[in-house]
Protein backbone atom coordinates (compact mmCIF):
# COMPACT_ATOMS: atom_id res chain seq x y z
CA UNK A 1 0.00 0.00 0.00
CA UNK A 2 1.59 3.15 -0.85
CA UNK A 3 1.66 5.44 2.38
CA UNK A 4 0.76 9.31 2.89
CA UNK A 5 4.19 10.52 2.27
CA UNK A 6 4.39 8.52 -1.19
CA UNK A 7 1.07 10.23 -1.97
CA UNK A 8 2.50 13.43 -1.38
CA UNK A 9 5.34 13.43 -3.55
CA UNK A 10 3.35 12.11 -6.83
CA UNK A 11 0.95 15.45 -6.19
CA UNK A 12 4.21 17.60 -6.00
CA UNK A 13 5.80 16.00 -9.00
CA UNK A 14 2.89 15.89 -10.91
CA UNK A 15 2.28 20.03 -10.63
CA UNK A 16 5.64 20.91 -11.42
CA UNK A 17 5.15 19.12 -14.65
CA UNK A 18 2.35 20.74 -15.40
CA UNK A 19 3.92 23.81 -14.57
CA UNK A 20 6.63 23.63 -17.24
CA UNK A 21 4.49 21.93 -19.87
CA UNK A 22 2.06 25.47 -19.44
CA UNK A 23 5.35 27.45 -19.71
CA UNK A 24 6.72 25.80 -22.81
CA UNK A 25 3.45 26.10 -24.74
CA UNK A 26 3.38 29.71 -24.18
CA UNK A 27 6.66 30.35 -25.56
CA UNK A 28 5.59 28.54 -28.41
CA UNK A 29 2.38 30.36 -28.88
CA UNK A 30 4.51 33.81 -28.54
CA UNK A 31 7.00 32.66 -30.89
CA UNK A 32 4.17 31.98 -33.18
CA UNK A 33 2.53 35.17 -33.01
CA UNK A 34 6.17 36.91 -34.40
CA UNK A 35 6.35 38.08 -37.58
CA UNK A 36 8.23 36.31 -40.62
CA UNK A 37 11.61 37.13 -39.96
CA UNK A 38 11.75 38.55 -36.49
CA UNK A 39 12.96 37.13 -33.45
CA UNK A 40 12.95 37.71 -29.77
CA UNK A 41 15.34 39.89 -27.81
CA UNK A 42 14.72 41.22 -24.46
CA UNK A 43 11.31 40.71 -24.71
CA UNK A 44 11.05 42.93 -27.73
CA UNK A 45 10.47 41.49 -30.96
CA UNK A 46 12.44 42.36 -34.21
CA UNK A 47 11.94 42.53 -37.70
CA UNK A 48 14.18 41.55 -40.10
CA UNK A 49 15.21 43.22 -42.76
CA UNK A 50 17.39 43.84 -46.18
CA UNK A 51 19.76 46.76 -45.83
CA UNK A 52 22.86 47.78 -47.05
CA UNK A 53 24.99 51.02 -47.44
CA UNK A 54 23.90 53.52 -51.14
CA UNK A 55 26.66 52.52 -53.97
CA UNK A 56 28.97 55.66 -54.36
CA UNK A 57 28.69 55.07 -58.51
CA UNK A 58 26.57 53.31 -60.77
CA UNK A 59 28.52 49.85 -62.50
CA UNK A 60 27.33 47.63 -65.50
CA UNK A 61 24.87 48.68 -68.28
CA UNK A 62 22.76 50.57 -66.29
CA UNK A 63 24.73 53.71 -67.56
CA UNK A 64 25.51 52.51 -71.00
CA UNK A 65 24.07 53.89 -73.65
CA UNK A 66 24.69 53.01 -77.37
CA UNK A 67 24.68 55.54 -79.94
CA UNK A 68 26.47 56.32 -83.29
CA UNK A 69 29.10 58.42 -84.60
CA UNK A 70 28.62 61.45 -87.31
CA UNK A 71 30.25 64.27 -88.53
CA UNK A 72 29.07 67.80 -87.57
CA UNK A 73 30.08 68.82 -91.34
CA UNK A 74 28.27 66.86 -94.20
CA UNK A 75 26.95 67.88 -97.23
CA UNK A 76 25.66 66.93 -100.89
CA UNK A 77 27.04 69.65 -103.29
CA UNK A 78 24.72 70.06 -106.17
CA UNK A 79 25.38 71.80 -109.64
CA UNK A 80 25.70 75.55 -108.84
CA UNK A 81 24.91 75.87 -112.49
CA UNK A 82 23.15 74.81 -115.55
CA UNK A 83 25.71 73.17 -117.62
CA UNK A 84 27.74 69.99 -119.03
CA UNK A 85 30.70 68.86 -116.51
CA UNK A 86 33.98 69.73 -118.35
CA UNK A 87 36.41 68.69 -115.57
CA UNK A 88 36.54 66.47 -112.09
CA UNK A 89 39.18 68.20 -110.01
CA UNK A 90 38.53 65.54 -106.94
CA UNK A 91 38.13 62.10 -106.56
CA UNK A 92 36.89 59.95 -103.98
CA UNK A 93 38.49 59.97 -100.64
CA UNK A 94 40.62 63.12 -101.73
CA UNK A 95 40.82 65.35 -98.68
CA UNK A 96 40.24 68.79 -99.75
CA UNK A 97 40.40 72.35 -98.00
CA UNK A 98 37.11 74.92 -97.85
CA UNK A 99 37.15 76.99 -101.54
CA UNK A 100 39.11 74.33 -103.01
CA UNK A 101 37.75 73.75 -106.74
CA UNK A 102 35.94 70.29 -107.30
CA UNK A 103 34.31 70.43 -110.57
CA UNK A 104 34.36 72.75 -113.66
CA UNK A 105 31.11 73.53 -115.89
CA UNK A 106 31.90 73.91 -119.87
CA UNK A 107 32.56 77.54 -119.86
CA UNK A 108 32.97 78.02 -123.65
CA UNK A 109 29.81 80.41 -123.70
CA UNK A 110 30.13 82.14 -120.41
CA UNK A 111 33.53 83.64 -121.75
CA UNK A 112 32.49 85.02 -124.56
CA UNK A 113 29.68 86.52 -122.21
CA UNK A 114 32.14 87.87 -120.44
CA UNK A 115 34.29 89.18 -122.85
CA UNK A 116 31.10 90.82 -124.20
CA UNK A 117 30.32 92.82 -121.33
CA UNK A 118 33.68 93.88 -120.72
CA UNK A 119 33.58 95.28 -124.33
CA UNK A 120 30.40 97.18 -123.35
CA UNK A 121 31.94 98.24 -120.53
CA UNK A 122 34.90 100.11 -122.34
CA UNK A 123 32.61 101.71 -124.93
CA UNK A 124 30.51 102.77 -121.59
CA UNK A 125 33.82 104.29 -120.34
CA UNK A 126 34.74 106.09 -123.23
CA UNK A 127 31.21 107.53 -123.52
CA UNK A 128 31.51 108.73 -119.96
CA UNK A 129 34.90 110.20 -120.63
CA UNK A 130 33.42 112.54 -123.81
CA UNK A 131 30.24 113.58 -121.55
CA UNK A 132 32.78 114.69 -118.90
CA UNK A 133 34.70 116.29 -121.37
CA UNK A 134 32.01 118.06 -122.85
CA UNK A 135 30.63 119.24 -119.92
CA UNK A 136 34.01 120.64 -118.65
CA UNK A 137 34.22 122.51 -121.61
CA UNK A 138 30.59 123.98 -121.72
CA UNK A 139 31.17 124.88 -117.97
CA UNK A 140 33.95 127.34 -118.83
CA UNK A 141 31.92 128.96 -121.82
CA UNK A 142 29.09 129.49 -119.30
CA UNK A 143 30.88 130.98 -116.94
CA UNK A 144 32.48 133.14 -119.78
CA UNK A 145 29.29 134.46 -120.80
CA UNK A 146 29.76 132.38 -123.65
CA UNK A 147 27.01 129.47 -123.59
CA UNK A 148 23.33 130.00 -122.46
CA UNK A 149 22.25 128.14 -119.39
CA UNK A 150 20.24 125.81 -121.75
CA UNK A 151 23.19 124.51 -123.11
CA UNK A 152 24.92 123.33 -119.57
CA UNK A 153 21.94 121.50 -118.72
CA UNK A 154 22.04 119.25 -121.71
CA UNK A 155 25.67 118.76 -121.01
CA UNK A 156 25.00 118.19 -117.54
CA UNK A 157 21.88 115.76 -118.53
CA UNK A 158 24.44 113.80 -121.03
CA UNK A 159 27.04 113.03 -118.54
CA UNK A 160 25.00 111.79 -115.87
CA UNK A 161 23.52 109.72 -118.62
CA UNK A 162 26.86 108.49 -119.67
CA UNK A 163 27.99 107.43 -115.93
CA UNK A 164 24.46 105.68 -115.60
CA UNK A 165 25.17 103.74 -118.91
CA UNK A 166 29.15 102.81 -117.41
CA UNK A 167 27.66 101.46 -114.15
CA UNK A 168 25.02 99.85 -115.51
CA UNK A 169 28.10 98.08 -118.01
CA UNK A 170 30.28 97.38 -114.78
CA UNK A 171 27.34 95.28 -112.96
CA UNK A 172 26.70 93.39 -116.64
CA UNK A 173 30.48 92.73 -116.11
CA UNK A 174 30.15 91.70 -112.26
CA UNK A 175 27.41 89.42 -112.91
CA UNK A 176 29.00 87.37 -116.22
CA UNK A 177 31.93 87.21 -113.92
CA UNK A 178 29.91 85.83 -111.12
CA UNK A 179 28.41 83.55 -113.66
CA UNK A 180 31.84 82.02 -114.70
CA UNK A 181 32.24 81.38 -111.12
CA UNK A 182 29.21 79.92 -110.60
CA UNK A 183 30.53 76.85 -113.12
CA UNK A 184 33.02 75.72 -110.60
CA UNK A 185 31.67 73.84 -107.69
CA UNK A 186 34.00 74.52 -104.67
CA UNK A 187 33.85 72.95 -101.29
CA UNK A 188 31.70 74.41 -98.24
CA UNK A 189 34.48 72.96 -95.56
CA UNK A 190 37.54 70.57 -94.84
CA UNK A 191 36.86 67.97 -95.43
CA UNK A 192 37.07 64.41 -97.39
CA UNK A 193 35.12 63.33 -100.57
CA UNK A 194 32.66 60.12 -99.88
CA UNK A 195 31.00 59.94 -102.91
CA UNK A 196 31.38 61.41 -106.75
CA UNK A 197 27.89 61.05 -108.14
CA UNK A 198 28.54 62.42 -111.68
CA UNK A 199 30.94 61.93 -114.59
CA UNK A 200 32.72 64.33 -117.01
CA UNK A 201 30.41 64.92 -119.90
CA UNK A 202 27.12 64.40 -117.79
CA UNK A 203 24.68 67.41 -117.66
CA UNK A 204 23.82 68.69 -114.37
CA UNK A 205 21.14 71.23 -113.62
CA UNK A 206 20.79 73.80 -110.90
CA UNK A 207 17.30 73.47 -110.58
CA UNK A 208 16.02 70.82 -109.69
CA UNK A 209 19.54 70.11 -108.16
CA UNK A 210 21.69 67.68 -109.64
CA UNK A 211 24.02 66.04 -106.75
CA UNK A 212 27.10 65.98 -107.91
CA UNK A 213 29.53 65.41 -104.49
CA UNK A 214 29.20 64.32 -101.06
CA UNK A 215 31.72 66.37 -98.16
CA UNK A 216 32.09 64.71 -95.19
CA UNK A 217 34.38 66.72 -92.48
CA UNK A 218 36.16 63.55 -90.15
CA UNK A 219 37.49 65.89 -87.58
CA UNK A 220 34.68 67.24 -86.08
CA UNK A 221 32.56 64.80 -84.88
CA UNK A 222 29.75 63.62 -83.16
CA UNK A 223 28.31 61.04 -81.05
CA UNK A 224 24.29 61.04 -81.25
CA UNK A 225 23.27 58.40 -78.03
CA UNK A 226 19.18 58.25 -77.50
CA UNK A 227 19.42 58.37 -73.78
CA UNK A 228 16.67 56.79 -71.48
CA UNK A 229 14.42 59.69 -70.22
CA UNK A 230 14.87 58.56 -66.71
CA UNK A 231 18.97 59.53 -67.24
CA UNK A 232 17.98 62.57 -69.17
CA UNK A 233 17.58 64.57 -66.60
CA UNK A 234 20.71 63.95 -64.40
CA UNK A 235 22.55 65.53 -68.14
CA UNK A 236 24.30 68.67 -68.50
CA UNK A 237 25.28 70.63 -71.26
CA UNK A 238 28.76 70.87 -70.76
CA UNK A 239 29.45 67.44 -68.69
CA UNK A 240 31.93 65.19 -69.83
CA UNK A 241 31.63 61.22 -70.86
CA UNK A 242 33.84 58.46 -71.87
CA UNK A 243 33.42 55.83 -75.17
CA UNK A 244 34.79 53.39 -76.84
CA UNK A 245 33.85 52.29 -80.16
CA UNK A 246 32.24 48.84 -81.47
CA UNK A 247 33.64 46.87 -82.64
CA UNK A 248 37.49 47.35 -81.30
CA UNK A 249 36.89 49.20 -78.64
CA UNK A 250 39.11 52.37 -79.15
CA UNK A 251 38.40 54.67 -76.79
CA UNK A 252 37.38 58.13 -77.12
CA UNK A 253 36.17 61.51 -74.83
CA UNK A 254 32.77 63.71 -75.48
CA UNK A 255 31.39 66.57 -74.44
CA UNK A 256 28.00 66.95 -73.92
CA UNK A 257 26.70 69.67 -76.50
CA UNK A 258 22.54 69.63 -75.82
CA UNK A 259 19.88 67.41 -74.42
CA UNK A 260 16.80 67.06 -76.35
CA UNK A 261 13.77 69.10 -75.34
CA UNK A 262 10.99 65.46 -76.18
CA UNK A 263 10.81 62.31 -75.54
CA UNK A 264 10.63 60.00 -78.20
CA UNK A 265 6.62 58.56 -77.48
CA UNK A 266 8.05 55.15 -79.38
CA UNK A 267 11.39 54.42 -77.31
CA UNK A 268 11.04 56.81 -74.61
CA UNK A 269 14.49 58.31 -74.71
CA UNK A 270 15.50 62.00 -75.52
CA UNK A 271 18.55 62.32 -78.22
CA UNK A 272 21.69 63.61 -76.68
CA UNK A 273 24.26 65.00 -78.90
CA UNK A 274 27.96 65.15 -77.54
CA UNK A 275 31.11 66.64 -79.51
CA UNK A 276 34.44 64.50 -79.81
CA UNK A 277 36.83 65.91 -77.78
CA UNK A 278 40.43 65.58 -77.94
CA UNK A 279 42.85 63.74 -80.57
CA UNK A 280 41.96 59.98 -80.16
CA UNK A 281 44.68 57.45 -80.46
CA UNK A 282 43.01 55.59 -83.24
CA UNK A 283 40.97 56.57 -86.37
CA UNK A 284 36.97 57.00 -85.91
CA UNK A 285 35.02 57.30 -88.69
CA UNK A 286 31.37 58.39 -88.84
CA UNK A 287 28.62 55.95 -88.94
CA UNK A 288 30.29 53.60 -86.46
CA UNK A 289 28.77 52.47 -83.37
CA UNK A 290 29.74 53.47 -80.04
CA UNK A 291 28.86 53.16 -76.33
CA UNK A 292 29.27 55.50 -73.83
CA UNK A 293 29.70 55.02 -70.46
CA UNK A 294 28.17 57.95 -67.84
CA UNK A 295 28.70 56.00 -64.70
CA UNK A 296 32.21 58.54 -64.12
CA UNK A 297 30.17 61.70 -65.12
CA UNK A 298 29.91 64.27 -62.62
CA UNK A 299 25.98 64.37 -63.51
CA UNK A 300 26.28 60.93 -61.75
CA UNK A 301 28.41 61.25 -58.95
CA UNK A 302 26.94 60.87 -55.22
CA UNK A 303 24.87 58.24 -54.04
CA UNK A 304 22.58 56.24 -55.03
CA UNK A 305 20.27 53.61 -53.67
CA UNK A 306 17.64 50.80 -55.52
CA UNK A 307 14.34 52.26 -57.06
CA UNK A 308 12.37 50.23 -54.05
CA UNK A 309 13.91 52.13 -51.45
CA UNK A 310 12.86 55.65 -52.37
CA UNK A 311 10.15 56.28 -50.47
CA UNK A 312 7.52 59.90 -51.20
CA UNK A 313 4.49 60.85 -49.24
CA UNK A 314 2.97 63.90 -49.12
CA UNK A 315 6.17 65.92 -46.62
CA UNK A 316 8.28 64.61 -49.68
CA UNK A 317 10.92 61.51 -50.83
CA UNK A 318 12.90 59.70 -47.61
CA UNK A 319 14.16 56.19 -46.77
CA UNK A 320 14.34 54.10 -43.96
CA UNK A 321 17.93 54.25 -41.99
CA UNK A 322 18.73 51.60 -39.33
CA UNK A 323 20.15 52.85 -36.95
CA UNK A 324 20.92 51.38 -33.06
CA UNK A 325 18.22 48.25 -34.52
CA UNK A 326 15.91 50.88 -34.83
CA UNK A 327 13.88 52.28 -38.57
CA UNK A 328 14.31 56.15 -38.61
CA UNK A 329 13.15 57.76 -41.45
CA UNK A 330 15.87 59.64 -43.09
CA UNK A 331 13.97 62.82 -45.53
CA UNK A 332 16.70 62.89 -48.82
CA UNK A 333 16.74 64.74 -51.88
CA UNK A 334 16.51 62.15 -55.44
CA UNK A 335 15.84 61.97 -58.35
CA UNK A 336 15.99 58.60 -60.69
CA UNK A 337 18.29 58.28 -63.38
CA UNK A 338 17.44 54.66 -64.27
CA UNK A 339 14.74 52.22 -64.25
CA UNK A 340 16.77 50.42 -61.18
CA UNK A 341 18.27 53.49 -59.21
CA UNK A 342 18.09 56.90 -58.15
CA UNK A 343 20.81 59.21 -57.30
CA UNK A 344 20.35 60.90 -53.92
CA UNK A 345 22.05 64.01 -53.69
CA UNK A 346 21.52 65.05 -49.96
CA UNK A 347 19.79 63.31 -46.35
CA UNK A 348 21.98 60.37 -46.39
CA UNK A 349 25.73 59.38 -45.24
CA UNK A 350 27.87 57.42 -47.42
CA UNK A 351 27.98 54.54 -44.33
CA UNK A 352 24.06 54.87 -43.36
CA UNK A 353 22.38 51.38 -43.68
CA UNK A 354 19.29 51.87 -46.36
CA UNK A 355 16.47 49.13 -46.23
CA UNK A 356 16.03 48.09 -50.04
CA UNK A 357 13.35 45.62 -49.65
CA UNK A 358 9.72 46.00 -48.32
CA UNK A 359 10.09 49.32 -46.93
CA UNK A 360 6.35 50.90 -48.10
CA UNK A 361 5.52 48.21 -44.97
CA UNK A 362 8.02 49.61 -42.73
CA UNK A 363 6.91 52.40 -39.30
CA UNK A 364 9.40 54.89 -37.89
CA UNK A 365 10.89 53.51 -34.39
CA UNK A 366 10.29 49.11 -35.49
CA UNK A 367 12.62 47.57 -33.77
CA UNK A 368 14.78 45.64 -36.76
CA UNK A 369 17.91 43.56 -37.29
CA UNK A 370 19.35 43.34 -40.81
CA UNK A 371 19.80 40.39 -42.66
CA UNK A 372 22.29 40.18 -45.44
């Protein structure tokens, strides 16, 4: 039989059991009731969360742009004149200098035009020089009581007659003169010769124009990059960017020139045109391709942190900071300048930890513990 002491003990034993089953199903319910992620610590429970420090530049494609090289300087030289081409003073790939003579018109007929009006111009002269003389000589009669009055006006009347008649001779001259020129086609610019569209013998017309050459200056180049609009707006006229061609990758500086005023509605990008600066180390010719690299631009210099961590409400954009295991709310100044980041440029500290994940969900003060 078991005795009153026995008894006594199974009770005790029995409630302490008891006791620390109750205490280990309430931990159990409480660790339940945390949310994914957190934990327990001091009684306080703690989120966790992704953070990590904003990137001091941008790497990989997200600042890559491609775009293509032209020249500043091209043009299609057309006939300046009506005529058949008598001589080709360039060929293709000739490098020529601005005035330099590229083509000759038959001129057979505008000589003799010429030579024409310069005859008219002599017998203009000569007929200038007896009105003058005339009138020199009436003058002094006149003034000897000699000549009536009636007679100095008519020789007055005859020589300004006479000097009409010489200048209207000494434009006829300018203008067949001009019109000789005109039947040599010069080039606009330096440049080099791409493309001779007409041969010796061919008749060209001024209007409609007949092409005759293509120019292309090579010195003065161009890049033309269709920049997403989201970058646009970090670009200055002015700011400097780095290149290299493709294929070979020779590398090359710009020099921002403007930044489009649209957006393309079809690939949502505004055209950017930048000058070639500098003397590169290898040849680049127009029409090849080239990409540009803005992540060492000082448009893009700072900070910047992911897309999903800029927050805006109606006091303006922030970001949660943690800080002592704590979310503070840290009020910046961004803007984006791609589809992934934006570039802060003031509110946060190169070392500040920046929650890129979930943070619309976030509350100033949660207690939090980052997890990398």
């Amino acid at each position: 039989m078991m005795t009153t002491r026995s008894l006594t003990r199974l009770l005790i034993l029995g409630a302490l059991a008891s006791t620390v089953g109750m205490g280990c199903s309430e931990a159990q319910a409480n660790k339940a009731q945390l949310p994914a992620g957190a934990s327990a610590t001091g009684g306080q429970p703690t989120l966790g969360v992704r953070a990590t420090p904003p990137l001091d530049k941008l790497q990989g494609d997200v600042t890559r742009v491609t775009g293509q090289l032209r020249a500043r300087l091209e043009a299609t030289l057309s006939a300046p004149a009506t005529g058949t081409i008598a001589q080709h003073l360039a060929n293709v790939g000739d490098r020529v200098k601005k005035g330099a003579p590229l083509m000759v018109l038959d001129t057979s007929n505008i000589v003799i035009g010429v030579e024409q009006a310069q005859a008219a111009r002599e017998m203009a002269r000569a007929a200038l020089d007896s009105a003058t003389t005339e009138l020199e000589r009436t003058k002094k009669l006149f003034e000897g009581g000699s000549a009536p009055q009636a007679l100095l006006d008519r020789a007055q009347a005859g020589q300004r007659q006479a000097a009409a008649g010489f200048a209207q001779a000494e434009a006829a001259v300018r203008s067949a003169q001009e019109m000789l020129r005109d039947h040599t086609l010069r080039a606009p610019f330096d440049g080099v010769i791409t493309a001779r569209l007409k041969n010796i013998g061919d008749t060209v017309a001024m209007m409609p124009p007949t092409p005759i050459f293509m120019v292309t200056n090579v010195d003065q180049l161009e890049v033309r990059l269709p920049v997403p609009e989201s970058m646009a707006g970090a670009l200055k006229e002015g700011m400097k960017i780095s290149g290299r061609v493709i294929p070979g990758n020779a590398p090359f500086e710009a020099t921002v020139r403007t930044v489009g005023a649209v957006v393309d509605p079809q690939s949502r990008t505004v055209e950017v045109l930048a000058d070639v600066t500098g003397k590169p180390d290898t040849v680049l010719r127009p029409g090849s391709l080239a990409d540009l690299d803005f992540s060492r631009s000082e448009a893009l210099a700072g900070l910047f942190v992911p897309s999903q961590a800029l927050l805006k409400d109606d006091k303006g954009s922030y970001v949660w900071v943690v800080e002592d295991g704590r979310l503070v709310r840290r009020d910046v100044q961004a803007l984006p300048v791609t589809p992934r980041f934006a570039q802060v440029s003031s509110g946060l500290q190169p070392q500040d930890k920046v929650v890129v994940e979930s943070a619309a969900s976030l509350r100033e003060g949660l207690a939090v513990s980052v997890v990398q």
